[in-house]
N, C-alpha and C. Protein backbone atom coordinates (compact mmCIF):
# COMPACT_ATOMS: atom_id res chain seq x y z
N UNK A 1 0.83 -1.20 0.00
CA UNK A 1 0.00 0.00 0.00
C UNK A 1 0.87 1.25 0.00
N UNK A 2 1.60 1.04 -1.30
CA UNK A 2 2.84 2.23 -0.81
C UNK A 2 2.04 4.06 -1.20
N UNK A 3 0.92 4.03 -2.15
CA UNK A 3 0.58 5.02 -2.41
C UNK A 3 -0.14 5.37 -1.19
N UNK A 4 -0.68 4.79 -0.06
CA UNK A 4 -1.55 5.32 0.81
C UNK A 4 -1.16 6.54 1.86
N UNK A 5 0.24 6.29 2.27
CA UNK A 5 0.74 7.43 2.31
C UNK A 5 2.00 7.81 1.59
N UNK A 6 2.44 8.66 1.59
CA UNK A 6 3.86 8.59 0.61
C UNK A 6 5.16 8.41 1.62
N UNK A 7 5.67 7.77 1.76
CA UNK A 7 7.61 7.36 2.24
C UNK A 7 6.83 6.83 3.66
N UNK A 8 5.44 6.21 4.01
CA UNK A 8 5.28 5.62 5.25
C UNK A 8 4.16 4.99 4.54
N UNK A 9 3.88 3.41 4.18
CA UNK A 9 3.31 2.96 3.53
C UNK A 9 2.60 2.21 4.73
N UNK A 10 0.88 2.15 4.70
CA UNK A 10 0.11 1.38 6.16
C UNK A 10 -0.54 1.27 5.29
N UNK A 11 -1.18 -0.10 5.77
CA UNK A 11 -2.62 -1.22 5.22
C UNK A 11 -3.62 0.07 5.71
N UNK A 12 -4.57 0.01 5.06
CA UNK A 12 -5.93 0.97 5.32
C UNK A 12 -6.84 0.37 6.14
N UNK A 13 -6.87 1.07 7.00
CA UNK A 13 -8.35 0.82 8.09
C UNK A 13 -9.21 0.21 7.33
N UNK A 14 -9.92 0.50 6.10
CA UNK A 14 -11.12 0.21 5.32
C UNK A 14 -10.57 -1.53 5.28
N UNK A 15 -9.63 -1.66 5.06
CA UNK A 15 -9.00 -2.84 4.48
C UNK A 15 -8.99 -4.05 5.90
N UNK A 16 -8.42 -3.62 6.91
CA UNK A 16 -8.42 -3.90 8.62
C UNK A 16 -9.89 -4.87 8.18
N UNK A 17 -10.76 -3.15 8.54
CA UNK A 17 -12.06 -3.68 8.74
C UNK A 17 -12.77 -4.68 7.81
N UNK A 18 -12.15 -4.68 6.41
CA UNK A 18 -12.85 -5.78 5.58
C UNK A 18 -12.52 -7.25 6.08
N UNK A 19 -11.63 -7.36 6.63
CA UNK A 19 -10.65 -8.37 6.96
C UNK A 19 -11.54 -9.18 8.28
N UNK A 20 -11.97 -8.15 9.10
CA UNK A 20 -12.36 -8.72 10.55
C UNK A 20 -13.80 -9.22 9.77
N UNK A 21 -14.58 -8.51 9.24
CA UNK A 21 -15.97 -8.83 8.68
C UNK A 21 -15.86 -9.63 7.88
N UNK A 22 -14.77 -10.24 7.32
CA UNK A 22 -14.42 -11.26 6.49
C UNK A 22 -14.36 -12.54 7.06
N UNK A 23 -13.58 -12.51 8.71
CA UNK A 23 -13.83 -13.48 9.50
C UNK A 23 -15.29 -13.42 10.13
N UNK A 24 -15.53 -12.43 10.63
CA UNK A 24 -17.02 -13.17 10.68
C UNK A 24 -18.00 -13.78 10.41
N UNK A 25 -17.93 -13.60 8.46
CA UNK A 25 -18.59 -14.10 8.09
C UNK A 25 -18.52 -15.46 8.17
N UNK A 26 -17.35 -15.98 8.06
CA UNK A 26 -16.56 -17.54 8.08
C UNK A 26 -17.59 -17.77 9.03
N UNK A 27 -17.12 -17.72 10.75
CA UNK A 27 -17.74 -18.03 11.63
C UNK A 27 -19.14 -18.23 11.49
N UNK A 28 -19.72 -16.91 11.19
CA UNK A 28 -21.05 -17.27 11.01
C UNK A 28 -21.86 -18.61 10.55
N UNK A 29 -21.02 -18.71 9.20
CA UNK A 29 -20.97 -19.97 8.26
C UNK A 29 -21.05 -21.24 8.94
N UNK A 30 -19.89 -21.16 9.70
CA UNK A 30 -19.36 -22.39 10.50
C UNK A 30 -20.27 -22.33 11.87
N UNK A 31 -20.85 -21.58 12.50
CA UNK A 31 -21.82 -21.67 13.61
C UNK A 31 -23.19 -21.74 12.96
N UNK A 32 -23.67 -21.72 11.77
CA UNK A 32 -25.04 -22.34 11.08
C UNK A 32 -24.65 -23.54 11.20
N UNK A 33 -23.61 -24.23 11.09
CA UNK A 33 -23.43 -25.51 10.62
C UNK A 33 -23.72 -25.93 9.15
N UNK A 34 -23.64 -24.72 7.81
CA UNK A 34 -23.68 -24.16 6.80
C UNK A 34 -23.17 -25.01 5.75
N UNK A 35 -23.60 -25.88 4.88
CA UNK A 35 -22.49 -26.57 3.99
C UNK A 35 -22.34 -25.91 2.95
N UNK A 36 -21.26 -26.03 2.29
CA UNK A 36 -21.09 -25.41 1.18
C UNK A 36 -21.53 -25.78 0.50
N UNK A 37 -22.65 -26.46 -0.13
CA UNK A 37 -23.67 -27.46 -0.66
C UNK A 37 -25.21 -26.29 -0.85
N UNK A 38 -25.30 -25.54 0.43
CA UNK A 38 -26.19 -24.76 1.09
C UNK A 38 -26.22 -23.31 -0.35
N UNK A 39 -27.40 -22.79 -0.13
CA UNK A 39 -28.14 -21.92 -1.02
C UNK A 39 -27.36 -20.10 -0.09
N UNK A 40 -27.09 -20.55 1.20
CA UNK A 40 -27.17 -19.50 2.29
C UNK A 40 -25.87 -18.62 2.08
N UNK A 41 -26.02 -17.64 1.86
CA UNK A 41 -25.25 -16.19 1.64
C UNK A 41 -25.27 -15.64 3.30
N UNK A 42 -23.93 -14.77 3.19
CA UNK A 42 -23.88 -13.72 4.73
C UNK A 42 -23.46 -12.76 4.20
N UNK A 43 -24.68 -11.90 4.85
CA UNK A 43 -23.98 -10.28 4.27
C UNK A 43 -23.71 -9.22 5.61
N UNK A 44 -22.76 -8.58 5.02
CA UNK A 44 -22.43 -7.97 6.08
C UNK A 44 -23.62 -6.81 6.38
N UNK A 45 -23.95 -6.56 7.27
CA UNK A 45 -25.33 -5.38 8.00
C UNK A 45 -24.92 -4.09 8.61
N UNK A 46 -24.03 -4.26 9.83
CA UNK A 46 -23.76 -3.19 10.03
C UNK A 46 -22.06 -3.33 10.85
N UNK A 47 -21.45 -2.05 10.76
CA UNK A 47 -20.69 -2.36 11.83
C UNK A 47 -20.77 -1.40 12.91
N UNK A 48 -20.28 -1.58 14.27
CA UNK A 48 -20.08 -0.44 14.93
C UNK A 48 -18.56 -0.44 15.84
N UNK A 49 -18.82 0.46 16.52
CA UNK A 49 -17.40 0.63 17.65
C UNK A 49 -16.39 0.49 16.59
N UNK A 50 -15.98 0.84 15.75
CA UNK A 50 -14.46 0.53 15.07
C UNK A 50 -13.56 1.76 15.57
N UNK A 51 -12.46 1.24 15.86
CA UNK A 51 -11.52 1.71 16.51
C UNK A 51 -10.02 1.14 15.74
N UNK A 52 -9.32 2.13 16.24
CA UNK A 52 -7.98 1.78 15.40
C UNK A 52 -6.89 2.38 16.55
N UNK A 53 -5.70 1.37 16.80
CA UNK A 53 -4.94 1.91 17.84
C UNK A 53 -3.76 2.12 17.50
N UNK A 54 -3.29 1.64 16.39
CA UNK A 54 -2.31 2.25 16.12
C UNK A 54 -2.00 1.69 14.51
N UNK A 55 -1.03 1.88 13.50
CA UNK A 55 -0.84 1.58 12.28
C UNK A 55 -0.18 0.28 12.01
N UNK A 56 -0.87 -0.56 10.85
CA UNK A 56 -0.47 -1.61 9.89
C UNK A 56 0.48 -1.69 8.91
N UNK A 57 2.10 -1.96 9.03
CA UNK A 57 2.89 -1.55 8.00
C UNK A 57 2.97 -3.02 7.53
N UNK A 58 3.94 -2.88 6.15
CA UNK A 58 4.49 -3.73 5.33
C UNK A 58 5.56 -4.86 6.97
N UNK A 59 5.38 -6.00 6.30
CA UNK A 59 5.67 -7.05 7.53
C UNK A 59 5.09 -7.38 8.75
N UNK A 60 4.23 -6.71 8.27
CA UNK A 60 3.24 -6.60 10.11
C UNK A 60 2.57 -7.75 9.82
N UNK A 61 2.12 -9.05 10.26
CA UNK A 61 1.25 -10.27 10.27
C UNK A 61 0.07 -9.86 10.99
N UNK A 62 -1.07 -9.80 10.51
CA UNK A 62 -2.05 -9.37 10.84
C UNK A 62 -3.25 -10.60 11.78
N UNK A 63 -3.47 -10.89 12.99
CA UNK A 63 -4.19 -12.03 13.35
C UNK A 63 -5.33 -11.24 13.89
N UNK A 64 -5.90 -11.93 13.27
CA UNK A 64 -8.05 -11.73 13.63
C UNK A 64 -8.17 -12.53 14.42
N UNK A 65 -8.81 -12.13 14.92
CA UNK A 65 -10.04 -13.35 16.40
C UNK A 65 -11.67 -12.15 15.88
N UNK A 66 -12.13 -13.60 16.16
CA UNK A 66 -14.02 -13.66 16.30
C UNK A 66 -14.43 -13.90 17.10
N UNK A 67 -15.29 -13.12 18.34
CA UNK A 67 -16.59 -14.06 18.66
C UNK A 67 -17.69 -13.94 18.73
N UNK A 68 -18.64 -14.86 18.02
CA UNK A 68 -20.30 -14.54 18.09
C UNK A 68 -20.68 -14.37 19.48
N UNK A 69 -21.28 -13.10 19.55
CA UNK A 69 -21.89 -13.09 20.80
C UNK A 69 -23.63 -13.23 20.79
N UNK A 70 -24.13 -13.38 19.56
CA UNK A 70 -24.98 -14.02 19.93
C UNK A 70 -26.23 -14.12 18.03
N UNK A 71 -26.97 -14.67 18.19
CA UNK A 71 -28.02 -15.29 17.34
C UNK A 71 -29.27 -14.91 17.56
N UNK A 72 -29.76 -14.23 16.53
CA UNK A 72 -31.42 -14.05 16.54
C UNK A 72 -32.02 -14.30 15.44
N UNK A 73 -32.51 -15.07 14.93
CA UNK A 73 -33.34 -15.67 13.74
C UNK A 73 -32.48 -14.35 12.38
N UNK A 74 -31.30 -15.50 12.12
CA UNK A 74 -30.54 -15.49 10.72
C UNK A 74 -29.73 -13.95 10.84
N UNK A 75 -29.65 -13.25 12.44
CA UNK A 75 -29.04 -12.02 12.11
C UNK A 75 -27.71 -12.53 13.19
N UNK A 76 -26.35 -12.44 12.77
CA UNK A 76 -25.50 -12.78 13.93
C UNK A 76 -24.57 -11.58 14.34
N UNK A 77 -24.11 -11.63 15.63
CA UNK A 77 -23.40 -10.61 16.22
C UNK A 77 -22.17 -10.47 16.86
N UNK A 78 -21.28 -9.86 16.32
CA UNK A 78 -19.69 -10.25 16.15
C UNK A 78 -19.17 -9.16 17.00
N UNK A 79 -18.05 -9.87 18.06
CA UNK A 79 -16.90 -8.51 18.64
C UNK A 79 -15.61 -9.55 17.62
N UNK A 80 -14.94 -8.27 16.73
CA UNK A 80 -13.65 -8.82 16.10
C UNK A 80 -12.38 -7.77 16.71
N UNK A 81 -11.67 -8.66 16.65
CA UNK A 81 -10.30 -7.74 16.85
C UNK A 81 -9.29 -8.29 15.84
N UNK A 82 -8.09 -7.29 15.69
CA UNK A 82 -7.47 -7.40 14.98
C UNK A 82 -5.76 -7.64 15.67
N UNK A 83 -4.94 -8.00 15.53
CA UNK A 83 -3.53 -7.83 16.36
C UNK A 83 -2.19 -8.25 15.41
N UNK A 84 -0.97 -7.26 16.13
CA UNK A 84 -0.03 -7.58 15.31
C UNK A 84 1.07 -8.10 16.26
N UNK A 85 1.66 -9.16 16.66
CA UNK A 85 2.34 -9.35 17.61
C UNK A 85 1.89 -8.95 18.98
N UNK A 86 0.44 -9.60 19.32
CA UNK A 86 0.10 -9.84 20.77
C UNK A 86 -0.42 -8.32 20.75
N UNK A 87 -0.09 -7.42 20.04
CA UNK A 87 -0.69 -5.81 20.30
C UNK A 87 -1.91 -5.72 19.95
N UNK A 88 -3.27 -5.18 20.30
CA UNK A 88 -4.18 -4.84 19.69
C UNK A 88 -4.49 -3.80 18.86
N UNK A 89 -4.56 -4.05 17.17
CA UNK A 89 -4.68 -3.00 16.42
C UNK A 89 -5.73 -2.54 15.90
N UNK A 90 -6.69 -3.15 16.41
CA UNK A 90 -8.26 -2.67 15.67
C UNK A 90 -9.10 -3.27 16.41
N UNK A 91 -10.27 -2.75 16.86
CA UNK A 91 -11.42 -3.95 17.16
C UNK A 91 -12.62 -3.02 16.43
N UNK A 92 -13.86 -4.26 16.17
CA UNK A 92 -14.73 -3.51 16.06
C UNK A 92 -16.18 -5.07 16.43
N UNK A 93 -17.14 -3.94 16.50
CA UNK A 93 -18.42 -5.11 16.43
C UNK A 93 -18.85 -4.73 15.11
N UNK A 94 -19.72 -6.36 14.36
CA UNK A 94 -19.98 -6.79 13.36
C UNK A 94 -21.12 -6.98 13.47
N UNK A 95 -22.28 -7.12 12.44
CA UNK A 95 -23.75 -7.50 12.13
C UNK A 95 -23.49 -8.40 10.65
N UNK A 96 -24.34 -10.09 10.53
CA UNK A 96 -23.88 -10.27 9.39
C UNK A 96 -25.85 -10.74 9.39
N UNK A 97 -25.97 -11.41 7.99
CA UNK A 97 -27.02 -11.46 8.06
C UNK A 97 -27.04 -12.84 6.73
N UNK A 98 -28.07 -13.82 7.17
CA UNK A 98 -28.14 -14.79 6.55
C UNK A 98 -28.93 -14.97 5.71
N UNK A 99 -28.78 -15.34 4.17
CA UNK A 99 -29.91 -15.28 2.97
C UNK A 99 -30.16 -16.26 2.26
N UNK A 100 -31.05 -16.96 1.76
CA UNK A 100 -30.46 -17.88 0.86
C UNK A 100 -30.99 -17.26 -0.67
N UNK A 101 -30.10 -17.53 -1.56
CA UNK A 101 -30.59 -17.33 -2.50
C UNK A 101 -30.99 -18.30 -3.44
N UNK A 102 -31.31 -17.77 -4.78
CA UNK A 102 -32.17 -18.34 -5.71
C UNK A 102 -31.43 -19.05 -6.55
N UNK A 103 -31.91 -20.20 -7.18
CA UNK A 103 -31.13 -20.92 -7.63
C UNK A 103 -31.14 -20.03 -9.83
């Protein structure tokens, strides 16, 4: 991401956050008990609390954690965080939402 800033190149927040809502969705998937066989789509709904504590450079290994905190008929509800070496670099809560579609 070298154009994002110039002579200090950081992964973009937007990018962070696609990442954590990216794991959620997984989870989600995997807490339907979801086969990939299945018609069922997750879309992302809303997010909130996103926070950013400090910057994502080139070599930084980025580890996500998920956890559903909870289920209400096909809407699920995510605290994600983000970390780079045990540091916390992002958290946010997630909304995903379950669909099936049409064949």
């Amino acid at each position: 991401f070298t154009g994002h800033f110039p002579k200090n190149p950081v992964m973009p927040g937007v990018l962070i956050l696609e990442s954590m809502a990216q794991a959620t969705g997984v989870l989600a998937f995997h807490s339907a008990k979801t086969t990939s066989k299945s018609n069922a789509m997750y879309y992302l709904v809303g997010v909130e609390k996103a926070r950013f504590k400090r910057p994502v450079g080139p070599g930084d290994q980025l580890i996500l954690r998920a956890n559903l905190n909870r289920q209400i008929r096909g809407i699920y509800r995510f605290e994600a965080t983000a970390h780079v070496d045990d540091e916390l670099v992002s958290s946010a809560e997630f909304m995903t939402t379950e669909m099936e579609q049409e064949d």
